[in-house]
PDB file of N, CA and C in Angstrom:
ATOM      1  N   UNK A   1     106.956  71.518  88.872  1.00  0.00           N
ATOM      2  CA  UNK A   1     106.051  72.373  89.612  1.00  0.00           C
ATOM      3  C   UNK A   1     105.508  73.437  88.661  1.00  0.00           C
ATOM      4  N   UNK A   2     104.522  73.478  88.701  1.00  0.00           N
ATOM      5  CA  UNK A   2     103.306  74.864  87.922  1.00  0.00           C
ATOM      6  C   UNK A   2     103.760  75.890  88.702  1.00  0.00           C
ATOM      7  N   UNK A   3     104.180  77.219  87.404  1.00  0.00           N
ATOM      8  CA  UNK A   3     104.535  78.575  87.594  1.00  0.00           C
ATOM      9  C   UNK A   3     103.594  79.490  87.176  1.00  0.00           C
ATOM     10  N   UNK A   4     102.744  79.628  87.929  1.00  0.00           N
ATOM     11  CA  UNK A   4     101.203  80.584  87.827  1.00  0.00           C
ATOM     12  C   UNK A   4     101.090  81.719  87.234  1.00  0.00           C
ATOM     13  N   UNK A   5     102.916  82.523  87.319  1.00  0.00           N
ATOM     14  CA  UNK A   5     103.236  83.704  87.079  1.00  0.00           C
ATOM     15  C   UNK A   5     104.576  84.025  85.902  1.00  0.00           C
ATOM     16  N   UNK A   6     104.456  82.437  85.334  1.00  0.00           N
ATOM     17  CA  UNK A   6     105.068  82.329  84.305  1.00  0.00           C
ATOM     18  C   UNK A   6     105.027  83.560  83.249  1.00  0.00           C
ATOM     19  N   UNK A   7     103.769  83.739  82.990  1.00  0.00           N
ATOM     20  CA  UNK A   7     103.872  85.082  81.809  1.00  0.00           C
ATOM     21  C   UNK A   7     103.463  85.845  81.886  1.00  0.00           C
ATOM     22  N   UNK A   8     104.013  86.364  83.711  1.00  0.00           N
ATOM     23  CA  UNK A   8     104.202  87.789  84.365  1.00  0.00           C
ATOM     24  C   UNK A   8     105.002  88.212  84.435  1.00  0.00           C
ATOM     25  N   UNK A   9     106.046  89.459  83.646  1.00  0.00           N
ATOM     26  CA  UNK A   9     107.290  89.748  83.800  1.00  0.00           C
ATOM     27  C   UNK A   9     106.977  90.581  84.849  1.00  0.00           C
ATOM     28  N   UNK A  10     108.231  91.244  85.496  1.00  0.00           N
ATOM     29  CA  UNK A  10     108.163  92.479  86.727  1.00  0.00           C
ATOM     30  C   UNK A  10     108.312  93.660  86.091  1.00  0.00           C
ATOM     31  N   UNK A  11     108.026  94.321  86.876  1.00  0.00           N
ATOM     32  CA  UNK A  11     107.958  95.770  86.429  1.00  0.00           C
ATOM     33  C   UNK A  11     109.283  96.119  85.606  1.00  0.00           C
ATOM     34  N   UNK A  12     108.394  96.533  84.083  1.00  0.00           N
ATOM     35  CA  UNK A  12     110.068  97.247  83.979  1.00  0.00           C
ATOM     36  C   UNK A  12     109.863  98.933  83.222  1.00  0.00           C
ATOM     37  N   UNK A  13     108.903  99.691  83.920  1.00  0.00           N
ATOM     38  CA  UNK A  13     108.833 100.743  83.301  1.00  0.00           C
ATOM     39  C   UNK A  13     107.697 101.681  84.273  1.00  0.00           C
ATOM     40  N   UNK A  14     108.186 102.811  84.162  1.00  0.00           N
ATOM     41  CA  UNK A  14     107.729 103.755  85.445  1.00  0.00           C
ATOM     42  C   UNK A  14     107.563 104.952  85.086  1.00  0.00           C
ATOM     43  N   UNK A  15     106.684 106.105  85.429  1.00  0.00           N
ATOM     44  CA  UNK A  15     106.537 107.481  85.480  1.00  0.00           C
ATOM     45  C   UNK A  15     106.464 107.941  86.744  1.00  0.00           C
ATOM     46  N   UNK A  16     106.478 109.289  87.094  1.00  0.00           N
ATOM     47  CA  UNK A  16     105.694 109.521  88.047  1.00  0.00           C
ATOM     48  C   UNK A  16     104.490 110.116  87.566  1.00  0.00           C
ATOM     49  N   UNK A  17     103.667 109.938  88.602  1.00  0.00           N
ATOM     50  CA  UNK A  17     101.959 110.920  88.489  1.00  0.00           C
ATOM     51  C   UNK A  17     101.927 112.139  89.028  1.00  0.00           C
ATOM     52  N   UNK A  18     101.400 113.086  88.171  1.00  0.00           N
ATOM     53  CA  UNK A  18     100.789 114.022  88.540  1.00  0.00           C
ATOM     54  C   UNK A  18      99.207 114.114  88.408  1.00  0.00           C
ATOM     55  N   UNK A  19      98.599 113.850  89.798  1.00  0.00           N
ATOM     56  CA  UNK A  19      97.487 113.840  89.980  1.00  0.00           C
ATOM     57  C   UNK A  19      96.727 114.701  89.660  1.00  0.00           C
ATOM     58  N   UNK A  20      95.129 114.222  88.791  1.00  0.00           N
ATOM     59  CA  UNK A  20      94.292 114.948  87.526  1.00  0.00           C
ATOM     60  C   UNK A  20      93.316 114.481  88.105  1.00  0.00           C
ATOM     61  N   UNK A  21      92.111 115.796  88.245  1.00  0.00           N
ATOM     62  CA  UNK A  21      90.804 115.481  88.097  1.00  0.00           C
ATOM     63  C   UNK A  21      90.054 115.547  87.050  1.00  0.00           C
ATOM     64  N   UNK A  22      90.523 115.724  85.847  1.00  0.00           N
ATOM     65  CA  UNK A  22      90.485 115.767  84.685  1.00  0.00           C
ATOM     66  C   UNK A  22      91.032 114.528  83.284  1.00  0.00           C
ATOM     67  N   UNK A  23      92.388 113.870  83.604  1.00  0.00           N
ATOM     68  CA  UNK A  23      93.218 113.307  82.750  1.00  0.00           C
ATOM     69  C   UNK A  23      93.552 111.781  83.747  1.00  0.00           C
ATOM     70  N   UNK A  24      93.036 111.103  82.763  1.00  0.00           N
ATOM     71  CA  UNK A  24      93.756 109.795  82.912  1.00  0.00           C
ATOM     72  C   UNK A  24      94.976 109.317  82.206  1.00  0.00           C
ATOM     73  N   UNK A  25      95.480 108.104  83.105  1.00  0.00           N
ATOM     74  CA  UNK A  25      97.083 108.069  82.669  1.00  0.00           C
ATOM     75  C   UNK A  25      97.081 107.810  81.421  1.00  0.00           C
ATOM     76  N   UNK A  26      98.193 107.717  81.179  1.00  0.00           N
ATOM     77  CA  UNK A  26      98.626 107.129  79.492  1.00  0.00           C
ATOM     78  C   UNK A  26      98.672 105.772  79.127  1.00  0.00           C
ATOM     79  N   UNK A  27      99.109 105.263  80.460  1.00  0.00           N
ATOM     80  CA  UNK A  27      99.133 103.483  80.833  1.00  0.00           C
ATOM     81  C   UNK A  27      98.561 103.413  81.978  1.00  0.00           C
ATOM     82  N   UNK A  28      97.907 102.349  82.094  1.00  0.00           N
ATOM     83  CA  UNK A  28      97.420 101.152  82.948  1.00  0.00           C
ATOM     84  C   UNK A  28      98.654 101.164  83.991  1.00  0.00           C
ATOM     85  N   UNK A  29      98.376 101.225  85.523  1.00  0.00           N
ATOM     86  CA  UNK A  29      99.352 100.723  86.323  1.00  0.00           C
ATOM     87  C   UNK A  29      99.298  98.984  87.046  1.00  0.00           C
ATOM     88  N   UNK A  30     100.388  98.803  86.817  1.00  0.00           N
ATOM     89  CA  UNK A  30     101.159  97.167  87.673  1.00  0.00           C
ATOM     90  C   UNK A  30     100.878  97.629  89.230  1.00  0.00           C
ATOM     91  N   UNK A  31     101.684  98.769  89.283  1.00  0.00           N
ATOM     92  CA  UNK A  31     101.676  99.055  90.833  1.00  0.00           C
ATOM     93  C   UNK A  31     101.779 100.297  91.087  1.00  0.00           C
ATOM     94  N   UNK A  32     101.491 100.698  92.154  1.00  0.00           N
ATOM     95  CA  UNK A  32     101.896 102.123  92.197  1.00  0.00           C
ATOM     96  C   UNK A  32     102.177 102.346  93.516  1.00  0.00           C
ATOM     97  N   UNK A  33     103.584 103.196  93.398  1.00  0.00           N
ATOM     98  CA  UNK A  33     104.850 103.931  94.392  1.00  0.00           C
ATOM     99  C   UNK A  33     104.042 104.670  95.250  1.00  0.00           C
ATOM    100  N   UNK A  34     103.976 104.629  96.524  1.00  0.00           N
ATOM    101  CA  UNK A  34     103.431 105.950  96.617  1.00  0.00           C
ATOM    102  C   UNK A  34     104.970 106.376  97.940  1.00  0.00           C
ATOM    103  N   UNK A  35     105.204 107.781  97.164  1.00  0.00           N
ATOM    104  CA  UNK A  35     106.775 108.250  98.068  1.00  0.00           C
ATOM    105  C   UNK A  35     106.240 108.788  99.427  1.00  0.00           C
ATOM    106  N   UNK A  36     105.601 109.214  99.462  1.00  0.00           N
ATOM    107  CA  UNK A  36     105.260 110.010 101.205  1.00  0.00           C
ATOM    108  C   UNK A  36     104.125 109.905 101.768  1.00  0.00           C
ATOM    109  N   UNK A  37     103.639 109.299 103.238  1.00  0.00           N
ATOM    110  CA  UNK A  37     102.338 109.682 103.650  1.00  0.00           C
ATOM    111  C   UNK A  37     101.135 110.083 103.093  1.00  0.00           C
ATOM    112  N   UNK A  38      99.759 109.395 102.886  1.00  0.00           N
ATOM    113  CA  UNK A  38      98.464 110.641 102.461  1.00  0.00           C
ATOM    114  C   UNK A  38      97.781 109.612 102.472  1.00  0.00           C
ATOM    115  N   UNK A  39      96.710 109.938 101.802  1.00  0.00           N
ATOM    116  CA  UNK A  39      95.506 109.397 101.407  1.00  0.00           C
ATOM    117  C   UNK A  39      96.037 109.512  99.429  1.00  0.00           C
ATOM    118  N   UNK A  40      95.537 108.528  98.857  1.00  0.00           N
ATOM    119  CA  UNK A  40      95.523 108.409  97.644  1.00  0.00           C
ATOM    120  C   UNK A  40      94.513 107.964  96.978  1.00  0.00           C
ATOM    121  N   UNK A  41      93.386 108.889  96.690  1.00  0.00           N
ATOM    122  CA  UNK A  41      92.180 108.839  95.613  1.00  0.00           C
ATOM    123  C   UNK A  41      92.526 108.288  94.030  1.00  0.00           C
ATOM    124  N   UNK A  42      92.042 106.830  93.430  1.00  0.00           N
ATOM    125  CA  UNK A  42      92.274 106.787  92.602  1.00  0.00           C
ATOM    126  C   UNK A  42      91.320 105.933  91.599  1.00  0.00           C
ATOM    127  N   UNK A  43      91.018 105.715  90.527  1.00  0.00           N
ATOM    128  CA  UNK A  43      89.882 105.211  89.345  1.00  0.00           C
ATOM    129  C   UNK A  43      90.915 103.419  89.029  1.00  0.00           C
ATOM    130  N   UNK A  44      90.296 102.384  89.598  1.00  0.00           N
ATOM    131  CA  UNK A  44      90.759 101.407  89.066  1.00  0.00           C
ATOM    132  C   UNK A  44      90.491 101.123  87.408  1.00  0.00           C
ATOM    133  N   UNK A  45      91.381 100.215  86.496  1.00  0.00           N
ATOM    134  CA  UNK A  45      90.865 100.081  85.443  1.00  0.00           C
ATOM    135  C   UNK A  45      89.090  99.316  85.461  1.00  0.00           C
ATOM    136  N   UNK A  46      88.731  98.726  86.571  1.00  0.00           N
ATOM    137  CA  UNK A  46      87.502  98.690  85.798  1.00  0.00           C
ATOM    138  C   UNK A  46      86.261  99.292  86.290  1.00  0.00           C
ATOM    139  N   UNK A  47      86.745 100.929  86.600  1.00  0.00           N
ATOM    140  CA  UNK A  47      86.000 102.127  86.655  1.00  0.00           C
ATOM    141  C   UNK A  47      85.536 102.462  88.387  1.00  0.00           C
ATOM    142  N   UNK A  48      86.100 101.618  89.190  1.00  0.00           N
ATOM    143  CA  UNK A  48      85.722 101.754  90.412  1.00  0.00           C
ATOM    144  C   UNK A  48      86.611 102.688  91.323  1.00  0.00           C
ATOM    145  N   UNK A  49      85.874 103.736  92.019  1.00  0.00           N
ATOM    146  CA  UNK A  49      87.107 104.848  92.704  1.00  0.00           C
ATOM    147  C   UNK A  49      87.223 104.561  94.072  1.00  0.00           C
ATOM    148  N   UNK A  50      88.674 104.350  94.610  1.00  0.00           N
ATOM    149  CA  UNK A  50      88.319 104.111  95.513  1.00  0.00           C
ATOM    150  C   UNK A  50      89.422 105.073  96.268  1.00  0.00           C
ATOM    151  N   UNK A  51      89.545 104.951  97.837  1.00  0.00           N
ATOM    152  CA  UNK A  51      90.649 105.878  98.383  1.00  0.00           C
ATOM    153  C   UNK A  51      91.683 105.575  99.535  1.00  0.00           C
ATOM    154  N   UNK A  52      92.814 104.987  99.048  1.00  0.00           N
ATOM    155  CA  UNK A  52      93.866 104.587 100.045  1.00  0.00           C
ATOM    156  C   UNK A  52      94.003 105.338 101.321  1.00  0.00           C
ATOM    157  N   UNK A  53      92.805 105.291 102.282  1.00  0.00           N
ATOM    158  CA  UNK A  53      93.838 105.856 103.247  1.00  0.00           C
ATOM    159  C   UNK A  53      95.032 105.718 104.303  1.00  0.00           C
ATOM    160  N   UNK A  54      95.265 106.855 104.184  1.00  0.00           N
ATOM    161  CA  UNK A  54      96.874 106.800 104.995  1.00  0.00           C
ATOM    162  C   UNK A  54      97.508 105.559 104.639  1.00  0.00           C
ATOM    163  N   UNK A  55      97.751 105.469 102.929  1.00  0.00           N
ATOM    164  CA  UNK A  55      98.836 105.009 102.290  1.00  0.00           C
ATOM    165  C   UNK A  55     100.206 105.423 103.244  1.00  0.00           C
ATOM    166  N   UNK A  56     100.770 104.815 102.857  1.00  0.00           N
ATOM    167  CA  UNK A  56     102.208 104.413 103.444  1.00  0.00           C
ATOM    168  C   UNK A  56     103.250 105.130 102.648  1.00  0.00           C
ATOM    169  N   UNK A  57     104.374 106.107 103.181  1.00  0.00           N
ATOM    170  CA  UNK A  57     105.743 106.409 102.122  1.00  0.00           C
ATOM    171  C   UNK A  57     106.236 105.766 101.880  1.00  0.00           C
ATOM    172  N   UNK A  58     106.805 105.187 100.693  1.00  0.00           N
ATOM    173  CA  UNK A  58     107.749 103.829 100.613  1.00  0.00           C
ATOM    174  C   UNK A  58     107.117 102.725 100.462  1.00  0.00           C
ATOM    175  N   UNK A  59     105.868 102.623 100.203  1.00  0.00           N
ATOM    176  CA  UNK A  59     105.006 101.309  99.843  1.00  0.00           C
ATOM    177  C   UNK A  59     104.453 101.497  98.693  1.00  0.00           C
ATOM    178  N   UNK A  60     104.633 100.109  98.192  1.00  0.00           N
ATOM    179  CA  UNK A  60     104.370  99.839  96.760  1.00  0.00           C
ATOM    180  C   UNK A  60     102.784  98.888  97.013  1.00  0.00           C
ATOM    181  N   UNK A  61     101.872  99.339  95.943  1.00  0.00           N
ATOM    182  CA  UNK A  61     100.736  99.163  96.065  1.00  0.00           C
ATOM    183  C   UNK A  61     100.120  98.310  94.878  1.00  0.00           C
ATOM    184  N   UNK A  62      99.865  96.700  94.608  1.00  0.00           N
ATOM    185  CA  UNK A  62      99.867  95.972  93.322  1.00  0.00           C
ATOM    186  C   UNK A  62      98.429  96.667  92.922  1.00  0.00           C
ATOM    187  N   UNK A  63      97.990  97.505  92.162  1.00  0.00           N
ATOM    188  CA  UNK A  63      97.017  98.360  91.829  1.00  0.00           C
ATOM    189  C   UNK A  63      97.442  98.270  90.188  1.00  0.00           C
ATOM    190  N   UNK A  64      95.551  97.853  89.682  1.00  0.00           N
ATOM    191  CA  UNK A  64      95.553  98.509  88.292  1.00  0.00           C
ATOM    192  C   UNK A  64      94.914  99.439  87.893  1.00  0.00           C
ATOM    193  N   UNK A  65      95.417 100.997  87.745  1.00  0.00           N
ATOM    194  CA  UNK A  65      95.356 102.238  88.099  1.00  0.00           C
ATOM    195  C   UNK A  65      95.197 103.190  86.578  1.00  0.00           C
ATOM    196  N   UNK A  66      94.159 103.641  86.604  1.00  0.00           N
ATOM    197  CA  UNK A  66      93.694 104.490  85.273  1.00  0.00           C
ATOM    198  C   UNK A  66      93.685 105.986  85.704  1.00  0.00           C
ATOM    199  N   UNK A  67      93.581 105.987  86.883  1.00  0.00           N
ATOM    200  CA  UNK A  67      93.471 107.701  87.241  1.00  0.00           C
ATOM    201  C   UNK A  67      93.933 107.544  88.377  1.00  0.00           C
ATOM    202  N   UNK A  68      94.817 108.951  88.971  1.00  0.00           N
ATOM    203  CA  UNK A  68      94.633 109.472  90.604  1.00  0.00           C
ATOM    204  C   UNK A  68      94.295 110.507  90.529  1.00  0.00           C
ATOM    205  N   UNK A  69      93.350 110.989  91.511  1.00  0.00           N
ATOM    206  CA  UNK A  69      92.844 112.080  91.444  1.00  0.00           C
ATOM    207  C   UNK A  69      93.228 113.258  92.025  1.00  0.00           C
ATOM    208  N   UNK A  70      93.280 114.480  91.698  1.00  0.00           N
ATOM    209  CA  UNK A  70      94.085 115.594  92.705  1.00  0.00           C
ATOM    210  C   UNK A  70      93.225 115.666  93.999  1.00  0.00           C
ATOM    211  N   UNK A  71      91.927 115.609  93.492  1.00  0.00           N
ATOM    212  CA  UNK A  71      91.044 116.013  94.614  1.00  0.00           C
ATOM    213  C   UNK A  71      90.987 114.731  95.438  1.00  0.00           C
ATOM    214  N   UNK A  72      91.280 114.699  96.723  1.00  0.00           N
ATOM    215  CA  UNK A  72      91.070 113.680  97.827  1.00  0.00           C
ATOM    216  C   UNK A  72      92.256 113.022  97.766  1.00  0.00           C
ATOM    217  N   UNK A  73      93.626 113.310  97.143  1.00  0.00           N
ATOM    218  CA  UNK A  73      94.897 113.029  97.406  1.00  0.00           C
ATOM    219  C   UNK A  73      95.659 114.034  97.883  1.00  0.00           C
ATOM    220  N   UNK A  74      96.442 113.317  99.206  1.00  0.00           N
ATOM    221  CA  UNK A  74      97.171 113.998 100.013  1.00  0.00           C
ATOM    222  C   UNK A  74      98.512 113.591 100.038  1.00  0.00           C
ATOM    223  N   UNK A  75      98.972 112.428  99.444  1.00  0.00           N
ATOM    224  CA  UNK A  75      99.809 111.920  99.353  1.00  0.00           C
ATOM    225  C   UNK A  75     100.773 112.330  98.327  1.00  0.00           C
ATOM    226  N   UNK A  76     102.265 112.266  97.961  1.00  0.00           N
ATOM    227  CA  UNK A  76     102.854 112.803  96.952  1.00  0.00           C
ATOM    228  C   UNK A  76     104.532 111.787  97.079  1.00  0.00           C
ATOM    229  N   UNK A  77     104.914 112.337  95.783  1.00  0.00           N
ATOM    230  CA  UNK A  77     105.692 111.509  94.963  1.00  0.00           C
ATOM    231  C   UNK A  77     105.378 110.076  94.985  1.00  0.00           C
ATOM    232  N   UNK A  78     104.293 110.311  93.867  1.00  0.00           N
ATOM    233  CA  UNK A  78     103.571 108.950  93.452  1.00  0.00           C
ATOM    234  C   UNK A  78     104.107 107.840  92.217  1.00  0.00           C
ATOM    235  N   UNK A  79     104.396 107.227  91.805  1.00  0.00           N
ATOM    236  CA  UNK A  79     104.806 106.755  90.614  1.00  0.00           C
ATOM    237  C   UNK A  79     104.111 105.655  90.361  1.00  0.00           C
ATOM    238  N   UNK A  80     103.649 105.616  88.810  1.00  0.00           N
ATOM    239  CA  UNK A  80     102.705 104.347  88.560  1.00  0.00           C
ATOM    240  C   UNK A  80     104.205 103.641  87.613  1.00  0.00           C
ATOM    241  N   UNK A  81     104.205 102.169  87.991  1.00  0.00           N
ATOM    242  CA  UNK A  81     104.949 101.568  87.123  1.00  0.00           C
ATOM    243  C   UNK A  81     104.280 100.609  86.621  1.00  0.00           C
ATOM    244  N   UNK A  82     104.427  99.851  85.458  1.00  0.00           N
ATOM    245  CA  UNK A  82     104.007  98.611  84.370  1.00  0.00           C
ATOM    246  C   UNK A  82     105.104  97.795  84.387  1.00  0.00           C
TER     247      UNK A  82
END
């Protein structure tokens, strides 16, 4: 059987974000944590902004993530992992 996701490892490395209307991340996100309730404003890698609302606490989001923005995020303890 064909493994599609053969030379996809899982996440093995994480920060949290502190949301910038100014600064993009350091890495590219796999996914991103989001810990509590909000809306989450954020810059996909291929430049498109868009805005989670009423993201979920405790839901993990398969997002490839270059920025979150302070402005139009309500949401918090965010973590982008790779």
């Amino acid at each position: 059987m064909a493994d599609d996701f053969e030379t996809h490892a899982p996440v093995s490395a994480g920060a949290p974000i502190t949301p910038s209307d100014s600064v993009e991340l350091s890495h590219f996100t796999r996914v991103l944590y989001v810990g509590s309730d909000g809306d989450v404003r954020v810059k996909l890698i291929s430049g498109d902004e868009v805005t989670l609302l009423s993201a979920q606490g405790g839901a993990m989001y398969p997002l490839r993530v270059r920025q979150v923005f302070a402005t139009g995020t309500t949401a918090s303890n965010i973590v982008g992992m790779r």
